[in-house]
C-alpha atoms as a PDB file:
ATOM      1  CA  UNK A   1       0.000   0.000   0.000  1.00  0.00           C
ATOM      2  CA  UNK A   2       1.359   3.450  -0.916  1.00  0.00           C
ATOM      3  CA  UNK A   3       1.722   6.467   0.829  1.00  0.00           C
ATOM      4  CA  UNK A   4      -1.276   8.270  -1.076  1.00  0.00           C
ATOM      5  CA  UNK A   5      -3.337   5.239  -0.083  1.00  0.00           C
ATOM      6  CA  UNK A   6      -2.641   5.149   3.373  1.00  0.00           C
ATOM      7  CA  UNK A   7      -3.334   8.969   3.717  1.00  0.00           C
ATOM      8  CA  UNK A   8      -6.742   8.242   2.118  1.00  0.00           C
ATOM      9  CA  UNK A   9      -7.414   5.241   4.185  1.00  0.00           C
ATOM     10  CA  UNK A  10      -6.522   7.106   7.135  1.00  0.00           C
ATOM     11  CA  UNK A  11      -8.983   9.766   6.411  1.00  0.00           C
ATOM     12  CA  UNK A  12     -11.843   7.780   5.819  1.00  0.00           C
ATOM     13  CA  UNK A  13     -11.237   5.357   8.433  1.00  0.00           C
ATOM     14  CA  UNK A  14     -11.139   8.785  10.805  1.00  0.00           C
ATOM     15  CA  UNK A  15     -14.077  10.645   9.485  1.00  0.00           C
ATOM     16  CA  UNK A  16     -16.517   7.514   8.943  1.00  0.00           C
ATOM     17  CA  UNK A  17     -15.295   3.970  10.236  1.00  0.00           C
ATOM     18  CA  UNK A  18     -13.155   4.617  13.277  1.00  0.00           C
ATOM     19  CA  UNK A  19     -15.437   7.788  14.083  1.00  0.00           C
ATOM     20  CA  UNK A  20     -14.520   8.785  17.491  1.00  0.00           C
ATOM     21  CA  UNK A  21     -17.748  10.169  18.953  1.00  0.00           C
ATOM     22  CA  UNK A  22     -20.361   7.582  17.026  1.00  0.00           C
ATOM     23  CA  UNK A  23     -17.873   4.442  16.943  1.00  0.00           C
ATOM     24  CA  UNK A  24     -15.398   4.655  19.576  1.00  0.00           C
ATOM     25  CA  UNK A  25     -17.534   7.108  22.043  1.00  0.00           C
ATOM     26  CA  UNK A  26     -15.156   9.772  22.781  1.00  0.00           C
ATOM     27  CA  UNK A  27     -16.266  12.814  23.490  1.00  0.00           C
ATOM     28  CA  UNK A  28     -19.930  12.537  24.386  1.00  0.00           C
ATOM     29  CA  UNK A  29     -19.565  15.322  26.362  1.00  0.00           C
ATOM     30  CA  UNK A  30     -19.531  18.310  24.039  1.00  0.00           C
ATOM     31  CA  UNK A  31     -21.176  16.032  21.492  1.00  0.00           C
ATOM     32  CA  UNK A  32     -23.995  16.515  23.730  1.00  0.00           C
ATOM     33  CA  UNK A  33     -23.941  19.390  25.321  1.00  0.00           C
ATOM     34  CA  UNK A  34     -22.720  21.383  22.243  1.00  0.00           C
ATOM     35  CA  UNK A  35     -24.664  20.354  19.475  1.00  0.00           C
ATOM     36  CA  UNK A  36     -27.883  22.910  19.925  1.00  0.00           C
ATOM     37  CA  UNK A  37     -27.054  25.171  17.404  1.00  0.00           C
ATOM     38  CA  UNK A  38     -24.967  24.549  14.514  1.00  0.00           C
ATOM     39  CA  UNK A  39     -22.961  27.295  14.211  1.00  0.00           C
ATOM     40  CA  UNK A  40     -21.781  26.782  17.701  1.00  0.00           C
ATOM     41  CA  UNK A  41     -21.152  23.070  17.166  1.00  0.00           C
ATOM     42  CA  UNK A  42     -19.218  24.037  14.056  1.00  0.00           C
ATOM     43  CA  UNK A  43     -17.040  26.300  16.203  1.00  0.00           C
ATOM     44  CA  UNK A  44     -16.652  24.049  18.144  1.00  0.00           C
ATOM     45  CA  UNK A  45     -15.631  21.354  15.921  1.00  0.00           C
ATOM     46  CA  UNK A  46     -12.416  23.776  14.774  1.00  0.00           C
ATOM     47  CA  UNK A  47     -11.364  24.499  17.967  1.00  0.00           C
ATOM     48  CA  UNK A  48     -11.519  20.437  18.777  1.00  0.00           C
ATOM     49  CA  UNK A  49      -9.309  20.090  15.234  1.00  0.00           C
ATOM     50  CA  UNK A  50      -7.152  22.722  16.508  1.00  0.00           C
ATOM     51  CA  UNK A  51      -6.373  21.272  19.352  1.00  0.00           C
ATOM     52  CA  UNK A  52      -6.081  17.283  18.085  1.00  0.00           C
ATOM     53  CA  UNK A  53      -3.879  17.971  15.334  1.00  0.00           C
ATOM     54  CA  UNK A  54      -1.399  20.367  17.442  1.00  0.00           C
ATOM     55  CA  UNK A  55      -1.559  18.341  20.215  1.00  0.00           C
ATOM     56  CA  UNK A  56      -0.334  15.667  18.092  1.00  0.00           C
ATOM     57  CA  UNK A  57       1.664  17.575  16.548  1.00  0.00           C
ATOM     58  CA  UNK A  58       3.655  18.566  20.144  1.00  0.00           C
ATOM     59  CA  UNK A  59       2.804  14.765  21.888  1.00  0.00           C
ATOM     60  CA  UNK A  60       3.994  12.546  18.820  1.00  0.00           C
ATOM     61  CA  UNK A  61       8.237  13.842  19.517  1.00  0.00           C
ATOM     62  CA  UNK A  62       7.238  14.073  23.290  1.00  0.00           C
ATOM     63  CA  UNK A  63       6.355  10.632  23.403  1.00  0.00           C
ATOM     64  CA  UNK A  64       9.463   9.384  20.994  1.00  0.00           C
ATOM     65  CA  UNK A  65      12.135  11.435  21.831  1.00  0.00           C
ATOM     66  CA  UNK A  66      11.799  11.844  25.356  1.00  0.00           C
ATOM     67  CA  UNK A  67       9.580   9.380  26.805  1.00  0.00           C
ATOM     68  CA  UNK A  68       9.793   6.225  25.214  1.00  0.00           C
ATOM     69  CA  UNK A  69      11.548   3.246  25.785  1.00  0.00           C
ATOM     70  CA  UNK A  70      12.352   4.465  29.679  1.00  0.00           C
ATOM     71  CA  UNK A  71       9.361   6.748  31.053  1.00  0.00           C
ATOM     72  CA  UNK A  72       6.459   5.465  28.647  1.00  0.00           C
ATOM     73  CA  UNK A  73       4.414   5.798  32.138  1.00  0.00           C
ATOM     74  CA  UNK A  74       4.548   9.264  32.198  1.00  0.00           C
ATOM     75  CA  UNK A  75       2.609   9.251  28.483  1.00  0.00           C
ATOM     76  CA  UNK A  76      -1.342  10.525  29.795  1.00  0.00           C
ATOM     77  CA  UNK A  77       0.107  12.964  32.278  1.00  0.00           C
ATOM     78  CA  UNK A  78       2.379  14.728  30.194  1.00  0.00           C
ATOM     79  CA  UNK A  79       0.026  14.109  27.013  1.00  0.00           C
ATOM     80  CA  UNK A  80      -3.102  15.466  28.984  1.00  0.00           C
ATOM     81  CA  UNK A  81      -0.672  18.858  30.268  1.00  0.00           C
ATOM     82  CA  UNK A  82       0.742  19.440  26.837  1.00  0.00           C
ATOM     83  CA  UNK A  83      -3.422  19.683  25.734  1.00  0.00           C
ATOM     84  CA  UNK A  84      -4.572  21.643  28.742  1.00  0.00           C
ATOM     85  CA  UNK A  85      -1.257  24.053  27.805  1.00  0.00           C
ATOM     86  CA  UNK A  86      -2.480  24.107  24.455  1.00  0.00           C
ATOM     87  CA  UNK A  87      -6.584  24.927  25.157  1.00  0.00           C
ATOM     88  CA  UNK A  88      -5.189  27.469  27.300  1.00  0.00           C
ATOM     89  CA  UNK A  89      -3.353  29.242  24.144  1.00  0.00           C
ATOM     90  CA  UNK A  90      -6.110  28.731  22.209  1.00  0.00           C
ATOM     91  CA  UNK A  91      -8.623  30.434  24.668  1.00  0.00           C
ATOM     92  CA  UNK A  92      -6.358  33.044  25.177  1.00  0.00           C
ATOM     93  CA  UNK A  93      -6.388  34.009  21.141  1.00  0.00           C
ATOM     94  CA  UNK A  94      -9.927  33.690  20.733  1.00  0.00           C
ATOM     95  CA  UNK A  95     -10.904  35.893  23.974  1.00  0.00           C
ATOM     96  CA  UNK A  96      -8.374  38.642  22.185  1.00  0.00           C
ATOM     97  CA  UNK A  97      -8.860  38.394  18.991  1.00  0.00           C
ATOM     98  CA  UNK A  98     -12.121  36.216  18.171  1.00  0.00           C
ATOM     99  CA  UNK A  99     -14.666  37.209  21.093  1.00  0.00           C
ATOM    100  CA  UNK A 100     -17.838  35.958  19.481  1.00  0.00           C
ATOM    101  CA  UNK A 101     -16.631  32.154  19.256  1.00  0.00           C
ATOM    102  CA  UNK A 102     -15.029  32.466  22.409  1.00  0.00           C
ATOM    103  CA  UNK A 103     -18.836  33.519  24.061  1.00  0.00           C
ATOM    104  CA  UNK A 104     -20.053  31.268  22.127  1.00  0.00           C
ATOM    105  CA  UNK A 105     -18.348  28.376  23.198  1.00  0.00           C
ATOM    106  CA  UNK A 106     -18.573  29.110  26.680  1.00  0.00           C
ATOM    107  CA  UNK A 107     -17.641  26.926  29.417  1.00  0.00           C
ATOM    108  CA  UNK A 108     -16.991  23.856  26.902  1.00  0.00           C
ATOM    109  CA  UNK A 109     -13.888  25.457  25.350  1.00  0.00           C
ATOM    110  CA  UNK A 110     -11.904  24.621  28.316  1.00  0.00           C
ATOM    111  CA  UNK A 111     -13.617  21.344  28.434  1.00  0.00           C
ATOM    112  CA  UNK A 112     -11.554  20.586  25.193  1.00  0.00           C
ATOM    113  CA  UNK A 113      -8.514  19.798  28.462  1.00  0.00           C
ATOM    114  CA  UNK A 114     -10.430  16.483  29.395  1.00  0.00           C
ATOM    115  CA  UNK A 115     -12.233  15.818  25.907  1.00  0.00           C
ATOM    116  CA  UNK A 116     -11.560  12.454  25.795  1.00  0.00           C
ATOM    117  CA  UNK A 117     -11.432  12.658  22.038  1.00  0.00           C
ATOM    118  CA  UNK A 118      -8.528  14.610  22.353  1.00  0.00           C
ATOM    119  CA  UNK A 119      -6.746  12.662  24.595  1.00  0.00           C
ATOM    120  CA  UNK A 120      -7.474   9.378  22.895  1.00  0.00           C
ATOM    121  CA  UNK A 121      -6.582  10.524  19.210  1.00  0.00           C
ATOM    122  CA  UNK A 122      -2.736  11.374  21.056  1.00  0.00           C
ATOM    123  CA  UNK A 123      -2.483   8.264  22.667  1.00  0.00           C
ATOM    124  CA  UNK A 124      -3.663   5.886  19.366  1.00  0.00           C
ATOM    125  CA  UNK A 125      -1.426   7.284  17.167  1.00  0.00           C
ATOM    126  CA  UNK A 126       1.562   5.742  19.436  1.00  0.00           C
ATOM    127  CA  UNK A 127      -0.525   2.600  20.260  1.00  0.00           C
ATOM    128  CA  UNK A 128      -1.057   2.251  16.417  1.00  0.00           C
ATOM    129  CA  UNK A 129       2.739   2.946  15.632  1.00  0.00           C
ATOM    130  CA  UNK A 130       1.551   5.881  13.307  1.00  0.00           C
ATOM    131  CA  UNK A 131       4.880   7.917  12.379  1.00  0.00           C
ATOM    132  CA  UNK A 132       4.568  11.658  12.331  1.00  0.00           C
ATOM    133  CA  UNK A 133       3.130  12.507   8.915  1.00  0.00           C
ATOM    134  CA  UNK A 134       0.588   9.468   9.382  1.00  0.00           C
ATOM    135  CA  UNK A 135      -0.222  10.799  13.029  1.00  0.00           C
ATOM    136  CA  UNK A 136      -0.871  14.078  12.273  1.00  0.00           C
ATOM    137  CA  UNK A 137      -3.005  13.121   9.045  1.00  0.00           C
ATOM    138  CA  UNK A 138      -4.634  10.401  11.697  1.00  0.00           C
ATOM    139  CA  UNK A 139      -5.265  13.754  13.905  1.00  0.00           C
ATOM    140  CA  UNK A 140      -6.808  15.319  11.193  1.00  0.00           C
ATOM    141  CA  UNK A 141      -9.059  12.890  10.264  1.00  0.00           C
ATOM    142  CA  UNK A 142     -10.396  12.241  13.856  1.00  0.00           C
ATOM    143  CA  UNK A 143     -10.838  15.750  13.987  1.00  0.00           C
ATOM    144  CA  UNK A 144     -13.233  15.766  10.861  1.00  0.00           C
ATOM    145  CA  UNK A 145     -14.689  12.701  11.996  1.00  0.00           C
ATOM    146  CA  UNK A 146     -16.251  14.775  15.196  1.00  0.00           C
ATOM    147  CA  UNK A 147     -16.794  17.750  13.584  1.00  0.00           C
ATOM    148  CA  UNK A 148     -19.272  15.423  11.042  1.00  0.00           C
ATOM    149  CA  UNK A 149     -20.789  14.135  14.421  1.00  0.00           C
ATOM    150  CA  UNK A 150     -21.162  16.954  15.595  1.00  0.00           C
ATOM    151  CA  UNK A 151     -22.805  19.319  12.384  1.00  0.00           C
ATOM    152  CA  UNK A 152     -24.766  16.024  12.113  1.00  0.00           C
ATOM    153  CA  UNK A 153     -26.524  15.923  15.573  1.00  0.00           C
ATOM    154  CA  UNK A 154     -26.967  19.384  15.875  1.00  0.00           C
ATOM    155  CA  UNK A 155     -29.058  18.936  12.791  1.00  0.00           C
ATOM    156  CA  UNK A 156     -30.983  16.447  14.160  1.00  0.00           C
ATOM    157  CA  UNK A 157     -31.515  18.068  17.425  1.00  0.00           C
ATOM    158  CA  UNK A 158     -32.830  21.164  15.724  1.00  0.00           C
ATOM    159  CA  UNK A 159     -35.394  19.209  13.856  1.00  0.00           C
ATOM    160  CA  UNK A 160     -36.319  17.478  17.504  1.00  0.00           C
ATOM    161  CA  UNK A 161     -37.307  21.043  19.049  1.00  0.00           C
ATOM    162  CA  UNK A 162     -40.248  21.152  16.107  1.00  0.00           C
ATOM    163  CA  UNK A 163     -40.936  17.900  16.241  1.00  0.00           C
ATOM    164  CA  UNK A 164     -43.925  16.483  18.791  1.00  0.00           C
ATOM    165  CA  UNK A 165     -42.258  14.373  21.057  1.00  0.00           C
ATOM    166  CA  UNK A 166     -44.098  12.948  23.817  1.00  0.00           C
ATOM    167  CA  UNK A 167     -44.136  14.903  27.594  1.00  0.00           C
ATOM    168  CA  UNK A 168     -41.827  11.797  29.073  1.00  0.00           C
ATOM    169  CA  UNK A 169     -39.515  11.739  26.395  1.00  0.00           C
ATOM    170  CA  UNK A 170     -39.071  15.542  26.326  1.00  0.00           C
ATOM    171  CA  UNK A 171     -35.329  17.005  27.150  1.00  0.00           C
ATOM    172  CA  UNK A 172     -32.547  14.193  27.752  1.00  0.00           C
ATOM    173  CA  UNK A 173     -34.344  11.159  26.791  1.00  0.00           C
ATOM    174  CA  UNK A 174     -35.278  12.028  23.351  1.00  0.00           C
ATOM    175  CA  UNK A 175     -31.292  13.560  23.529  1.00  0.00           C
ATOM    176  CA  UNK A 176     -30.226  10.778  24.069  1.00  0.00           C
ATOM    177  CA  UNK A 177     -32.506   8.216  21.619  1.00  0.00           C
ATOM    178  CA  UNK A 178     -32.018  11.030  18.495  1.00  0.00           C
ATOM    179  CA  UNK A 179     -28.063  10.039  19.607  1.00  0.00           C
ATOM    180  CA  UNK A 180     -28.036   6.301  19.618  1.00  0.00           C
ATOM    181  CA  UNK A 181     -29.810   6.509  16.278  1.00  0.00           C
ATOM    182  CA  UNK A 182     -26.821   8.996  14.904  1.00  0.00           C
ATOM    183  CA  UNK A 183     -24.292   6.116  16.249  1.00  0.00           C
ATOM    184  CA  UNK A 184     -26.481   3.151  14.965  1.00  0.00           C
ATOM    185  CA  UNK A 185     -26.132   4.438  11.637  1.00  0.00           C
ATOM    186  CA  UNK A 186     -22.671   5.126  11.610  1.00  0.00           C
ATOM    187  CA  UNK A 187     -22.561   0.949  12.066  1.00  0.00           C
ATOM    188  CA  UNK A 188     -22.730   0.315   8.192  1.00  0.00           C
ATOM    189  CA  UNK A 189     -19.748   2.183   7.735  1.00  0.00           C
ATOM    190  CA  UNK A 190     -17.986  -0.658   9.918  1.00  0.00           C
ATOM    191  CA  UNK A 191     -17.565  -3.315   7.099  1.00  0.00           C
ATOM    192  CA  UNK A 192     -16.033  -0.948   5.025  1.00  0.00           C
ATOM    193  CA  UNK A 193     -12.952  -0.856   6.300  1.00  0.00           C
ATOM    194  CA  UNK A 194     -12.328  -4.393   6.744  1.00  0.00           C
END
C-alpha cells in the first residue's frame, strides 16, 4: 500500500469507520452538550481540530524522543498537560482576537482539556505505531470525523425542538434516543474498512 493510499485510508477510516464520537464514544460530552445550534457546534468542531492535530503535533516527539523506551508511564500525564497548555493558548487568542466564538463556546472550550477525544486521538497514534506525517493526518481525520458528528446531531436536534415528542420523552431522553440513532447508523460504515 502506498503512501497516497494510506493517507486516504486514514482519512476515511477517521471521518466515517473509526469515528470517534459515534464508533469509539469519545467525546460525548460536548457532542452533547454542544450540538444545539450549529454554528456553535461548528465552532466548536475547529477548535476540537485545533487542538487534536497540534496536540499531536507537540505529543507525537514528546512521546518518541523523550519518553519512550524508559518513562512510557509518564505518556497521559504529560500528554493530557501538553493539551490543557495548548486549550489554554487557544482560549487566550480567541478571547483577544475572536470574542464571538469564544462567548459562544462558553464553558466547553476549556472542556476541550479532558475531551476524551482529544486525549485518545494522542495516545492511538503511538498505540497504532503511526509515524509523524501518518499521526498528524490520523489527527486530522479524527478531527473531521467529530466535527461530522457533531454538524450532524446538531441537525438532528434542531429538527427534535419542532418535532412532537411525547411529555416523558421531552429534554434528555429524546437527547439521548435522536443520539443512539446517529451512532447506529454510523454501524454500516464498519464493514467498510475491513
Amino acid at each position: 500500500m502506498n503512501s497516497t493510499t494510506s493517507i486516504v485510508a486514514i482519512l476515511l477510516a477517521g471521518i466515517l469507520t473509526n469515528n470517534m464520537v459515534l464508533s469509539k464514544f469519545l467525546g460525548i460530552c460536548p457532542f452533547l452538550g454542544v450540538s444545539k445550534k450549529v454554528n456553535t457546534a461548528f465552532s466548536m468542531s475547529i477548535a476540537v481540530i485545533l487542538v487534536m492535530v497540534i496536540a499531536t503535533a507537540v505529543t507525537w516527539p514528546i512521546y518518541t524522543y523523550l519518553l519512550y523506551p524508559n518513562f512510557t508511564y509518564l505518556q497521559t500525564v504529560v500528554f493530557i498537560l501538553v493539551i490543557a497548555a495548548i486549550v489554554q493558548l487557544i482560549e487566550v487568542f480567541l478571547k483577544k482576537f475572536i470574542k464571538p466564538i469564544y462567548n459562544a463556546l462558553g464553558i466547553y472550550l476549556p472542556l476541550i482539556t479532558t475531551n476524551c477525544a482529544v486525549l485518545g486521538i494522542t495516545m492511538l497514534n503511538i498505540t497504532d505505531g503511526l509515524n509523524f506525517g501518518l499521526s498528524l493526518v490520523n489527527a486530522l481525520a479524527a478531527g473531521l470525523g467529530f466535527m461530522l458528528a457533531m454538524l450532524l446531531f446538531a441537525g438532528v436536534r434542531s429538527k427534535l425542538d419542532t418535532a412532537d415528542v411525547p411529555e416523558f420523552l421531552k429534554g434528555l431522553p429524546i437527547t439521548l434516543i435522536a443520539a443512539a440513532l446517529v451512532a447506529l447508523s454510523f454501524l454500516g460504515f464498519a464493514g467498510i474498512g475491513g
